[in-house]
N, C-alpha and C. Protein backbone atom coordinates (compact mmCIF):
# COMPACT_ATOMS: atom_id res chain seq x y z
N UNK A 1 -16.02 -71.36 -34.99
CA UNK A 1 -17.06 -70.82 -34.15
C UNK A 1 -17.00 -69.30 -34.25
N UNK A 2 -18.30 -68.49 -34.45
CA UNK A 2 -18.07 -67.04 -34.63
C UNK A 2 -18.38 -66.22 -32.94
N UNK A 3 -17.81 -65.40 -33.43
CA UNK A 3 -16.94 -63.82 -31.65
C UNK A 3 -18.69 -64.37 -31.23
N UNK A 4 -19.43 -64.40 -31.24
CA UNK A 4 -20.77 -64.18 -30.43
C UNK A 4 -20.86 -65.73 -29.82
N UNK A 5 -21.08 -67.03 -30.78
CA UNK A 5 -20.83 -68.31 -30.04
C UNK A 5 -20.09 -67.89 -28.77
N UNK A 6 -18.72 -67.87 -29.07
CA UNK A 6 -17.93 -67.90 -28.47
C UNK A 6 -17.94 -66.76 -27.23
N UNK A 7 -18.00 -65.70 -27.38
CA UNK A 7 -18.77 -65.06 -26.36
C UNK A 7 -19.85 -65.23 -25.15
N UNK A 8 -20.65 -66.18 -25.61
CA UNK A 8 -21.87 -67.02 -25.05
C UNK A 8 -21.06 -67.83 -24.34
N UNK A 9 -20.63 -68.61 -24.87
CA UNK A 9 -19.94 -69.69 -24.22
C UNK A 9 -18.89 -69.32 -23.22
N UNK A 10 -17.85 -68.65 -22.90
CA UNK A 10 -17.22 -68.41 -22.35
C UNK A 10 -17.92 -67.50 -20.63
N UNK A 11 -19.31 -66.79 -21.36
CA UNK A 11 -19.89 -66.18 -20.48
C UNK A 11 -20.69 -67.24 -19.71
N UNK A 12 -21.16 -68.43 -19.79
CA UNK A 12 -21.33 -69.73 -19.12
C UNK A 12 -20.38 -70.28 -18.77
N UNK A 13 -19.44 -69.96 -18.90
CA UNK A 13 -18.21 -70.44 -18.01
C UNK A 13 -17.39 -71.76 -18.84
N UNK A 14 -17.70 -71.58 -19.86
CA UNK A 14 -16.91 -72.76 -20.99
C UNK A 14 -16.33 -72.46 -21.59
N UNK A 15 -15.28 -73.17 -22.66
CA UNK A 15 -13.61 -72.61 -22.94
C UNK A 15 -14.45 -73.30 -24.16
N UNK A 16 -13.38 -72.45 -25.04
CA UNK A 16 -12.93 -73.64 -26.24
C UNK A 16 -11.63 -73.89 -26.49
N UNK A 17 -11.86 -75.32 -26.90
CA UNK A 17 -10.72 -76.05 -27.44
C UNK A 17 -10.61 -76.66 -28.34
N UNK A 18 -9.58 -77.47 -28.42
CA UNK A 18 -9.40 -78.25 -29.71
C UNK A 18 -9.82 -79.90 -29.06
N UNK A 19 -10.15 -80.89 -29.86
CA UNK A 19 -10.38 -82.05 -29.72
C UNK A 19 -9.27 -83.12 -28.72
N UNK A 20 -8.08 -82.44 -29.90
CA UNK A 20 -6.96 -83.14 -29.37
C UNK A 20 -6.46 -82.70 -27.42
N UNK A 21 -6.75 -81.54 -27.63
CA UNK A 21 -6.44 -81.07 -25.97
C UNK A 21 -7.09 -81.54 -25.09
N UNK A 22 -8.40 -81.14 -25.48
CA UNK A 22 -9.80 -81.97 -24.51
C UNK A 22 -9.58 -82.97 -24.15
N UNK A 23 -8.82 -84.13 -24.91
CA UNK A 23 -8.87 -85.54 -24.92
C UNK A 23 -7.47 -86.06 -24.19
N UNK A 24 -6.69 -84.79 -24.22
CA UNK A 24 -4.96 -84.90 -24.00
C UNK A 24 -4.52 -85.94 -25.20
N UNK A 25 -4.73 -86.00 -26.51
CA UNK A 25 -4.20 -86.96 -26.86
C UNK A 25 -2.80 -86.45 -27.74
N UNK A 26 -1.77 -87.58 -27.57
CA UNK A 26 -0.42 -87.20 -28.08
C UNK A 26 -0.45 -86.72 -29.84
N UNK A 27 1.12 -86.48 -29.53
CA UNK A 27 1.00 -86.38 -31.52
C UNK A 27 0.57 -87.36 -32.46
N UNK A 28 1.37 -88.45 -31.64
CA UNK A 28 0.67 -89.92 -32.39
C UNK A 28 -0.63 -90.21 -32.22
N UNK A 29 -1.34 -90.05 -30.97
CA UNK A 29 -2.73 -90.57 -30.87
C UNK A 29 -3.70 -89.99 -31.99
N UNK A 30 -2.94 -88.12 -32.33
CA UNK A 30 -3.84 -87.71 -32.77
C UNK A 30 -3.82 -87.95 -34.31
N UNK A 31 -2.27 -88.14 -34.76
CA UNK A 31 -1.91 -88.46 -36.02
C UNK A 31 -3.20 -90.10 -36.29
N UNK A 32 -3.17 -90.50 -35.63
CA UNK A 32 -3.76 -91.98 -36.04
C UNK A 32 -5.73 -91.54 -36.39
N UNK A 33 -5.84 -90.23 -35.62
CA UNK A 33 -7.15 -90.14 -35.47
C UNK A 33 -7.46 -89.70 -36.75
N UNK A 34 -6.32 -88.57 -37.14
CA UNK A 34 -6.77 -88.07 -38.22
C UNK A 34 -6.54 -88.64 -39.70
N UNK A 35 -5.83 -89.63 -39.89
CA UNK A 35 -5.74 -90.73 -40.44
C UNK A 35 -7.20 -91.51 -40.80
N UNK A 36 -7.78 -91.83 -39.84
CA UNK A 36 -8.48 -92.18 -39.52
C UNK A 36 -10.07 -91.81 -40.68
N UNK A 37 -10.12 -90.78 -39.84
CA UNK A 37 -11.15 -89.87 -40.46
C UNK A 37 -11.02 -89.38 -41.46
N UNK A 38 -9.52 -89.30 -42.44
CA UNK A 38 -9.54 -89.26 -43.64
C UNK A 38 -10.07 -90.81 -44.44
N UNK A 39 -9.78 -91.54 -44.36
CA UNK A 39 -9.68 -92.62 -44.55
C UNK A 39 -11.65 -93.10 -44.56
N UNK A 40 -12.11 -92.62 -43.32
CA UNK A 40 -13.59 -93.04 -43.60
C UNK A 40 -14.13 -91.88 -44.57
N UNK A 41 -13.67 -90.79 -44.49
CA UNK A 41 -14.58 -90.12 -45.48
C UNK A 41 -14.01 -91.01 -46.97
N UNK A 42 -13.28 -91.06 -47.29
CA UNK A 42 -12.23 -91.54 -48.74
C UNK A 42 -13.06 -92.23 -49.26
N UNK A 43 -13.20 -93.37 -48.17
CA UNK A 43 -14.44 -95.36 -48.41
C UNK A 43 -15.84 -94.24 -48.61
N UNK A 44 -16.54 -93.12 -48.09
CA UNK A 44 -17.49 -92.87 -48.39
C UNK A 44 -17.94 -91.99 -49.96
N UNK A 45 -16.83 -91.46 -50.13
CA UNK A 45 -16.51 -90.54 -51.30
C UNK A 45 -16.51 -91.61 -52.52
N UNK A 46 -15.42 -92.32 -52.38
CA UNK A 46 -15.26 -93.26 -53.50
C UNK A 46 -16.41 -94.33 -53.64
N UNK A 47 -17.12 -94.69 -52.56
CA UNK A 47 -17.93 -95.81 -53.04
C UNK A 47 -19.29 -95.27 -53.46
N UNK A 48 -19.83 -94.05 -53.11
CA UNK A 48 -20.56 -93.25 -54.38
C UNK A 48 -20.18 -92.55 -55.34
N UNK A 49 -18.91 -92.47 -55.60
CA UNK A 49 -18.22 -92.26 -56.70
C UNK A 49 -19.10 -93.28 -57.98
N UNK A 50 -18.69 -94.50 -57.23
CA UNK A 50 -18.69 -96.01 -58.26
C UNK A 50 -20.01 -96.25 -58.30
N UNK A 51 -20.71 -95.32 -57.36
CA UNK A 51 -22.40 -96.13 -57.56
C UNK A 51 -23.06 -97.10 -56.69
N UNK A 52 -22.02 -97.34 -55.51
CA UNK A 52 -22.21 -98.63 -54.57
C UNK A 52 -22.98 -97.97 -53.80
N UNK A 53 -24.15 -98.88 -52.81
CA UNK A 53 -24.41 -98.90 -51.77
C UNK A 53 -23.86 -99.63 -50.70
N UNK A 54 -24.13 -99.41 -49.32
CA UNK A 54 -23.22 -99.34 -48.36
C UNK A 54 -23.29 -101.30 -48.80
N UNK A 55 -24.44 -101.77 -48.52
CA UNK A 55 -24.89 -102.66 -48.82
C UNK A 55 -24.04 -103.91 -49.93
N UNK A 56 -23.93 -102.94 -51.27
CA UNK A 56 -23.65 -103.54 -52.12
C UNK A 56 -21.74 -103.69 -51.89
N UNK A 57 -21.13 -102.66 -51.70
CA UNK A 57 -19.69 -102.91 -50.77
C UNK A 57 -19.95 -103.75 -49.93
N UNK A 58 -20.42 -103.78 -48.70
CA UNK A 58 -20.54 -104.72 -47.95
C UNK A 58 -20.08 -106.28 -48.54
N UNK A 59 -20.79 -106.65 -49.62
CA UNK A 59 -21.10 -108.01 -50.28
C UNK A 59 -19.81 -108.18 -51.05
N UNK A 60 -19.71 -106.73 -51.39
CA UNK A 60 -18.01 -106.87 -52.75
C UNK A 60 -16.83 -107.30 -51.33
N UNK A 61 -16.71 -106.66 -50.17
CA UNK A 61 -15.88 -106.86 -49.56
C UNK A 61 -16.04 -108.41 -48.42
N UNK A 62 -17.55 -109.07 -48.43
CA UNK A 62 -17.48 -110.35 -47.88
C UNK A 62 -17.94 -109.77 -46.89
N UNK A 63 -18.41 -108.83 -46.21
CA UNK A 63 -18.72 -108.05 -45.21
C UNK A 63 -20.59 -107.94 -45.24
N UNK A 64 -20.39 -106.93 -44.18
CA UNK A 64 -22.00 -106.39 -43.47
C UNK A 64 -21.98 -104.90 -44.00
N UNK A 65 -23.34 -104.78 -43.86
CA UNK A 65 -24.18 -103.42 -44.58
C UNK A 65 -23.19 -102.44 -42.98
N UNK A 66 -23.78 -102.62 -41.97
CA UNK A 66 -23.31 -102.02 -40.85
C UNK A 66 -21.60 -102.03 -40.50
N UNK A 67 -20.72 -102.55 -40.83
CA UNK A 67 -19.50 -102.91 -40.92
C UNK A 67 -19.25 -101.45 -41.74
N UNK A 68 -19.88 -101.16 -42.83
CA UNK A 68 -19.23 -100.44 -43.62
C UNK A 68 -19.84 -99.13 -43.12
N UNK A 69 -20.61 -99.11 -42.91
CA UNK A 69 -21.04 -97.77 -41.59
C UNK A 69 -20.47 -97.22 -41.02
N UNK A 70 -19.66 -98.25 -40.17
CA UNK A 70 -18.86 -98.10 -39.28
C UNK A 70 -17.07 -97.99 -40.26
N UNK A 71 -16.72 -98.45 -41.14
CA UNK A 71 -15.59 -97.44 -41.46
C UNK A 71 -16.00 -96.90 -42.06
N UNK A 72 -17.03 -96.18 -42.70
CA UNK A 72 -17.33 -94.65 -43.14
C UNK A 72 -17.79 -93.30 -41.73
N UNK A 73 -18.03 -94.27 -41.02
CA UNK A 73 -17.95 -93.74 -39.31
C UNK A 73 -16.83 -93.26 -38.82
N UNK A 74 -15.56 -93.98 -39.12
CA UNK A 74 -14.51 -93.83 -38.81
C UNK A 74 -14.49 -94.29 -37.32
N UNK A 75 -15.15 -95.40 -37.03
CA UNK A 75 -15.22 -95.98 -36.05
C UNK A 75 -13.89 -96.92 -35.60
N UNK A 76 -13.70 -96.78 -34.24
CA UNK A 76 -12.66 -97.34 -33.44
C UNK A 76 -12.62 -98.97 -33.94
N UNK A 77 -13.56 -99.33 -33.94
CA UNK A 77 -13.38 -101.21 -34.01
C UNK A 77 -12.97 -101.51 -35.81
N UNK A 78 -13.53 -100.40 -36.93
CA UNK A 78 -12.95 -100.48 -37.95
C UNK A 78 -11.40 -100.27 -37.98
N UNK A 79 -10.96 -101.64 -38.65
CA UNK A 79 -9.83 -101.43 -38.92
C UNK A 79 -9.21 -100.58 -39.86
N UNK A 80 -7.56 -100.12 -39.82
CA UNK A 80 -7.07 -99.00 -40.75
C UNK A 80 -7.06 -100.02 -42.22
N UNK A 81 -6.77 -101.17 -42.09
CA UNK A 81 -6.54 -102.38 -42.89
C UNK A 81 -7.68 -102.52 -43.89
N UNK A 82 -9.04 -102.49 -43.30
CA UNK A 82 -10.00 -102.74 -43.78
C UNK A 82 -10.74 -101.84 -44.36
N UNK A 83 -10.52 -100.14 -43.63
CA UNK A 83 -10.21 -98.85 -44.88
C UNK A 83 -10.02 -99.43 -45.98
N UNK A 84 -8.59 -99.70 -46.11
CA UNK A 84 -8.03 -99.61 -47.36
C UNK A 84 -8.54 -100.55 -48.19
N UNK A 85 -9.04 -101.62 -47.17
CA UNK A 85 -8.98 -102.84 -48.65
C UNK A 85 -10.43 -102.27 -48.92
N UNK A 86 -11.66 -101.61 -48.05
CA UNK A 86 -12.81 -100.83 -49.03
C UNK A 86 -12.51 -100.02 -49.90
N UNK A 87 -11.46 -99.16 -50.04
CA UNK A 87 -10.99 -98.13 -50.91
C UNK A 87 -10.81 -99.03 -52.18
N UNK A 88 -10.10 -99.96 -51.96
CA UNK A 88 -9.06 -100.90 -53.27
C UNK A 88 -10.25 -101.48 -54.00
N UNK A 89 -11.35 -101.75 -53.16
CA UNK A 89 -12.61 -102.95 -53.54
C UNK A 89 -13.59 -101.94 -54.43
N UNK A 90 -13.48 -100.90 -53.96
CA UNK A 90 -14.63 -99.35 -54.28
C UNK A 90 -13.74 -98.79 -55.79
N UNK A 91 -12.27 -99.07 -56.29
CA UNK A 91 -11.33 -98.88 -57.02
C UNK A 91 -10.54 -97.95 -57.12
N UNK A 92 -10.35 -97.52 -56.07
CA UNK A 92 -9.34 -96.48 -55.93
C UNK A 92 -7.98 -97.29 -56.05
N UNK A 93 -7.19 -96.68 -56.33
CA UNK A 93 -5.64 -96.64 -56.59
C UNK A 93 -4.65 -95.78 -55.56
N UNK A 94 -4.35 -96.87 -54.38
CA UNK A 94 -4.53 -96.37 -53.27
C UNK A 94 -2.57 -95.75 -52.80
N UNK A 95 -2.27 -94.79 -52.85
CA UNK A 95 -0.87 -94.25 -52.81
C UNK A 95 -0.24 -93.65 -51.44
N UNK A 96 0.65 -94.36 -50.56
CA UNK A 96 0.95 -93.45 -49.41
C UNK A 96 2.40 -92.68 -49.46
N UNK A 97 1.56 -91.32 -49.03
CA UNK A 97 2.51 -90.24 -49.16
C UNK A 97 2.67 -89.85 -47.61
N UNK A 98 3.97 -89.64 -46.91
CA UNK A 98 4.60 -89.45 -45.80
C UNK A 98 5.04 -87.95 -45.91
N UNK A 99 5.26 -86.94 -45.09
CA UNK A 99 5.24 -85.79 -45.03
C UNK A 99 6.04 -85.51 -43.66
């Protein structure tokens, strides 16, 4: 956000913050979030990588057009599980690195 946003905002009487604060969420809550949201962009990157529509994944994975929306959404009810197996289905070569 640039000195003038932020200026504005503060002069209405609003702060900024970070997501994670706003929300109070822990290290883990937030570790999982951002997980998360890597993970839906990845399924969205790679499956126009390959040429797929949301549609046509959908069908490769036994799934719904909207299902896959929703983990390129990075939506709560998408599973972390079901990330991956769109990644694997889309053909990525899927590697976890711990840090």
């Amino acid at each position: 956000m640039d000195a003038r946003k932020r200026a504005k905002l503060k002069k209405m009487g609003g702060r900024v913050t970070t997501v994670r604060k706003f929300l109070g969420l822990s290290d883990a809550e937030a570790a999982v979030v951002e997980l998360r949201v890597e993970l839906a962009a990845a399924v969205r990157e790679r499956r126009m990588a390959a040429g797929l529509t949301q549609a046509q994944l959908a069908k490769a994975l036994g799934s719904s057009q909207s299902r896959v929306a929703k983990l390129e959404g990075a939506d709560s009810q998408a599973s972390l599980e079901s990330m991956v197996r769109a990644l694997a289905v889309a053909g990525a070569r899927i590697k976890l690195r711990v840090a």
